[in-house]
C-alpha atoms as a PDB file:
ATOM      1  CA  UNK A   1      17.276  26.847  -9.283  1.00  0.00           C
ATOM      2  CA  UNK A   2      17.885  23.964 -11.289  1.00  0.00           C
ATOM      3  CA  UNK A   3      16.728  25.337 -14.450  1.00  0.00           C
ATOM      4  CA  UNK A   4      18.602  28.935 -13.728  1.00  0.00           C
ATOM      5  CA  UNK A   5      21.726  26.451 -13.643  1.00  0.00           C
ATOM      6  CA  UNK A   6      20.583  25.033 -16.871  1.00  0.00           C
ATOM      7  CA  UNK A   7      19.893  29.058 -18.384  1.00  0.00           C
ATOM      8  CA  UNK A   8      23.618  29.564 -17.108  1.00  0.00           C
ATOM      9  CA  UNK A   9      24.994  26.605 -19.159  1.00  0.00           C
ATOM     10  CA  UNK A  10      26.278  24.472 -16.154  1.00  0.00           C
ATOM     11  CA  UNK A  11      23.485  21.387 -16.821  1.00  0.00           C
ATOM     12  CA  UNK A  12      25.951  19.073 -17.113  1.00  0.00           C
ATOM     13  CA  UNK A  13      27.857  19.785 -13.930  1.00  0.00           C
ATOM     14  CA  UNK A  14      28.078  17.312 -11.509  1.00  0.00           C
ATOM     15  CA  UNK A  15      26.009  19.138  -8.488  1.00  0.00           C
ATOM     16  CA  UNK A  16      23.472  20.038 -11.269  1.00  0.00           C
ATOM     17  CA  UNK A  17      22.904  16.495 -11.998  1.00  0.00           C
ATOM     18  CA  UNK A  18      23.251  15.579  -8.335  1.00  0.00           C
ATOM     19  CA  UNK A  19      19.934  17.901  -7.482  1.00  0.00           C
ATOM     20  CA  UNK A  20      18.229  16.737 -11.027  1.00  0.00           C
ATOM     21  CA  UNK A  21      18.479  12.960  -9.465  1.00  0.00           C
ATOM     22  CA  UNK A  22      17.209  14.171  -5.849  1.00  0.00           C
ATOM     23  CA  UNK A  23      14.622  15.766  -6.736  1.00  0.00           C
ATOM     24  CA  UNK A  24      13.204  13.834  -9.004  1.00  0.00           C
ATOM     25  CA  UNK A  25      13.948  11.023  -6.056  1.00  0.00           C
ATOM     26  CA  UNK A  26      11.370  13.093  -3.586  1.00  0.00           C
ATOM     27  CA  UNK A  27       8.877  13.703  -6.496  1.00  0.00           C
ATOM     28  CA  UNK A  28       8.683   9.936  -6.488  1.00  0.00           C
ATOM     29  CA  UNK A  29       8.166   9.385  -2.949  1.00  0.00           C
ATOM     30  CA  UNK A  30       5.317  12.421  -2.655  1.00  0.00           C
ATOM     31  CA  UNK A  31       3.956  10.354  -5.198  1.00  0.00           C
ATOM     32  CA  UNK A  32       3.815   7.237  -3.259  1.00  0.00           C
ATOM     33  CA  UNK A  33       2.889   8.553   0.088  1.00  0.00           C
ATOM     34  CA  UNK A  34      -0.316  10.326  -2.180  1.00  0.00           C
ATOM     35  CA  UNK A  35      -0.938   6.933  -3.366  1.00  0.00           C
ATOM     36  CA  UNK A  36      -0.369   4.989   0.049  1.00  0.00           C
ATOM     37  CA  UNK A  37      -2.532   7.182   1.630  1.00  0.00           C
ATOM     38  CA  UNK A  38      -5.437   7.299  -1.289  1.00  0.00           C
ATOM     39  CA  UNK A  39      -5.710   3.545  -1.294  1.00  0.00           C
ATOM     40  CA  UNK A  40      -5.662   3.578   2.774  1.00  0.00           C
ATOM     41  CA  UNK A  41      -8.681   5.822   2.571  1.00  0.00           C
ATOM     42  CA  UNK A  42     -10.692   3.899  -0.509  1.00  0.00           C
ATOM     43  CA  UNK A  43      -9.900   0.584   1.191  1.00  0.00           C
ATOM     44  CA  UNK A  44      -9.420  -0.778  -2.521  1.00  0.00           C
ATOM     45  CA  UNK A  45      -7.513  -4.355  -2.628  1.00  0.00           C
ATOM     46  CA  UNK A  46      -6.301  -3.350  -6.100  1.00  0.00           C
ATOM     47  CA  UNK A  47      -5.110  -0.062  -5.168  1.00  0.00           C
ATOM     48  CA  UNK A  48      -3.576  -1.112  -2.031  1.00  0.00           C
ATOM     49  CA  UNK A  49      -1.620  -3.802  -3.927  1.00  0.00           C
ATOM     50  CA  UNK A  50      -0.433  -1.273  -6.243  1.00  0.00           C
ATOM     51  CA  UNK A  51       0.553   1.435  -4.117  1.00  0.00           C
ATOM     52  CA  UNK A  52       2.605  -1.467  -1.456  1.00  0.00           C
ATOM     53  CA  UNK A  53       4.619  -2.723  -4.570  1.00  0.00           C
ATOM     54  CA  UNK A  54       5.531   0.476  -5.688  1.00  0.00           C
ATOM     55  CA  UNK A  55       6.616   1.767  -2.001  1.00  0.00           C
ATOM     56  CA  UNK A  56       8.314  -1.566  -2.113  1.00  0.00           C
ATOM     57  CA  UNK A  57      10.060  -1.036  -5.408  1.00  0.00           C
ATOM     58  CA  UNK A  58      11.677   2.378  -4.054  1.00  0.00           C
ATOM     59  CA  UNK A  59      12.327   1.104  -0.659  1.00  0.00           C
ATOM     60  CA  UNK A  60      10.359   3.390   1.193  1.00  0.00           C
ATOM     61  CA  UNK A  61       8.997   0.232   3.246  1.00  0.00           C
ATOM     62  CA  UNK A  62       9.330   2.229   6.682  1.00  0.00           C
ATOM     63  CA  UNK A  63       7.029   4.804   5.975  1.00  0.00           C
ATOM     64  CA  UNK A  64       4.177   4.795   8.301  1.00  0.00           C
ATOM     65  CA  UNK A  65       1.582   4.730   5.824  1.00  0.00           C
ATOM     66  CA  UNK A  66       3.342   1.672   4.092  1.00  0.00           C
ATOM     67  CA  UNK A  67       2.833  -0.046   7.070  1.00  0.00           C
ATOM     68  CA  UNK A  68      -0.338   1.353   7.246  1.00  0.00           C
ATOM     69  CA  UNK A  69      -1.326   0.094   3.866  1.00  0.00           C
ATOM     70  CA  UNK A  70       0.458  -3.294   3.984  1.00  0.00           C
ATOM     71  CA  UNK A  71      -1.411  -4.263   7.341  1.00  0.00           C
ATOM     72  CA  UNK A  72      -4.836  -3.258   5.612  1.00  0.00           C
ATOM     73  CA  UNK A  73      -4.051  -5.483   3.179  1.00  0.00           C
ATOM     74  CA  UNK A  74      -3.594  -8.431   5.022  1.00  0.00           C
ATOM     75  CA  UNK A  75      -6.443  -7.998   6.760  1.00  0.00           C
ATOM     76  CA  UNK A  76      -8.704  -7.793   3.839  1.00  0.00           C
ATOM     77  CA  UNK A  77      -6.797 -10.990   2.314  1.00  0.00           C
ATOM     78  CA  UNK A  78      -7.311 -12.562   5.446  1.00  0.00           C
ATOM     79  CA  UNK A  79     -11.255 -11.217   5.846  1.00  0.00           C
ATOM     80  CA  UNK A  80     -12.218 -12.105   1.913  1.00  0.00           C
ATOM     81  CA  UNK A  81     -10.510 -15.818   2.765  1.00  0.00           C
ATOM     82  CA  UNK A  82     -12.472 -15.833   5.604  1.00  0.00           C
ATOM     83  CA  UNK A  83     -15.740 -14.737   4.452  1.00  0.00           C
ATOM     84  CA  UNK A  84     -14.929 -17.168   1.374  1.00  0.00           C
ATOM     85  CA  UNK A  85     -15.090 -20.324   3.637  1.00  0.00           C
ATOM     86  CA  UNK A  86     -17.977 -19.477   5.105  1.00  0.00           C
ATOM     87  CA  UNK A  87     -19.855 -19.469   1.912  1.00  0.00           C
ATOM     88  CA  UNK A  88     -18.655 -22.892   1.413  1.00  0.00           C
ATOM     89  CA  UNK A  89     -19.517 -23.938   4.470  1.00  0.00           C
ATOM     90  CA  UNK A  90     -23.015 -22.473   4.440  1.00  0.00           C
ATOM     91  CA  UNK A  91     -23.137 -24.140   1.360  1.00  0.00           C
ATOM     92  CA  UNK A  92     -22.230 -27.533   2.675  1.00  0.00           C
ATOM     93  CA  UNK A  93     -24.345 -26.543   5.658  1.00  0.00           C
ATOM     94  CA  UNK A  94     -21.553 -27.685   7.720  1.00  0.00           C
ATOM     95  CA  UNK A  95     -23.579 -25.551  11.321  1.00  0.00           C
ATOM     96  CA  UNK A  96     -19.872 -26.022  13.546  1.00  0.00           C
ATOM     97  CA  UNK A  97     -17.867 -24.877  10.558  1.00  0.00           C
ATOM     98  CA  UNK A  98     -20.472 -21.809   9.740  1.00  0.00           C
ATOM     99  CA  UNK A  99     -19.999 -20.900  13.431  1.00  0.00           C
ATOM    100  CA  UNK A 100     -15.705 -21.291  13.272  1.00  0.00           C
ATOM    101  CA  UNK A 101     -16.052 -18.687  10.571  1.00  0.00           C
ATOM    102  CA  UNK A 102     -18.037 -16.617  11.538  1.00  0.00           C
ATOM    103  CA  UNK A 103     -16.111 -16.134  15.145  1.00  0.00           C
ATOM    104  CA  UNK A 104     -13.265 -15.972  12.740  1.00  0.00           C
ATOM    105  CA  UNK A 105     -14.492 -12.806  11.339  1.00  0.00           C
ATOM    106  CA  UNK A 106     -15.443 -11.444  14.459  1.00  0.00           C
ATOM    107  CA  UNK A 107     -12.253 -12.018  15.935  1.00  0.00           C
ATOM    108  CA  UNK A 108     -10.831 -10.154  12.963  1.00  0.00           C
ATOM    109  CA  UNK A 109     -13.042  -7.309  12.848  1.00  0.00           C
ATOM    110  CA  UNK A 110     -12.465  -7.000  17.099  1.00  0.00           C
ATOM    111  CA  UNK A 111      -8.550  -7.183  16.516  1.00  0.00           C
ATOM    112  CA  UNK A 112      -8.139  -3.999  14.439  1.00  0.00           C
END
């Protein structure tokens, strides 16, 4: 439709420009749902990040899969933090702290 508009010499009117700008608006947010949802299902840190700041940057923060994605974020910060001071303390063999952490993890593997 747009581009018969264009054929017809009426680009540059105002409702034209009006439907370029929307649709290029839900071309962007297809985009970013595709993206939320391929980084909820790899359950890639890096991808996740990406696809949260970009649903951030067009503020499409309360789509479901946004929320989605954002909460599997944190949880995988929260795990790899986790899992990070139990190394240490398995390396410090530090027994109570080992078991803190590893309840820790539990906990956060039971919650979601």
């Amino acid at each position: 439709l747009i581009a018969t508009a264009e054929d017809l010499g009426l680009g540059s009117e105002e409702i034209v420009k009006t439907a370029k700008m929307l649709l290029k608006e839900c071309k962007q947010e297809e985009d970013c749902v595709n993206a939320l949802r391929e980084a909820i299902d790899s359950k890639d840190m890096a991808m996740l990040a990406a696809a949260v700041a970009n649903a951030q940057e067009l503020g499409l923060t309360s789509l479901s899969e946004f929320k989605t994605a954002r909460a599997l974020l944190e949880r995988m910060k929260e795990e790899e933090k986790l899992v990070a001071q139990l190394e240490d303390a398995i390396s410090a063999r530090d027994e109570p702290l080992m078991r803190e952490r590893c309840q820790a993890l539990v906990d956060l593997g039971s919650a979601n």
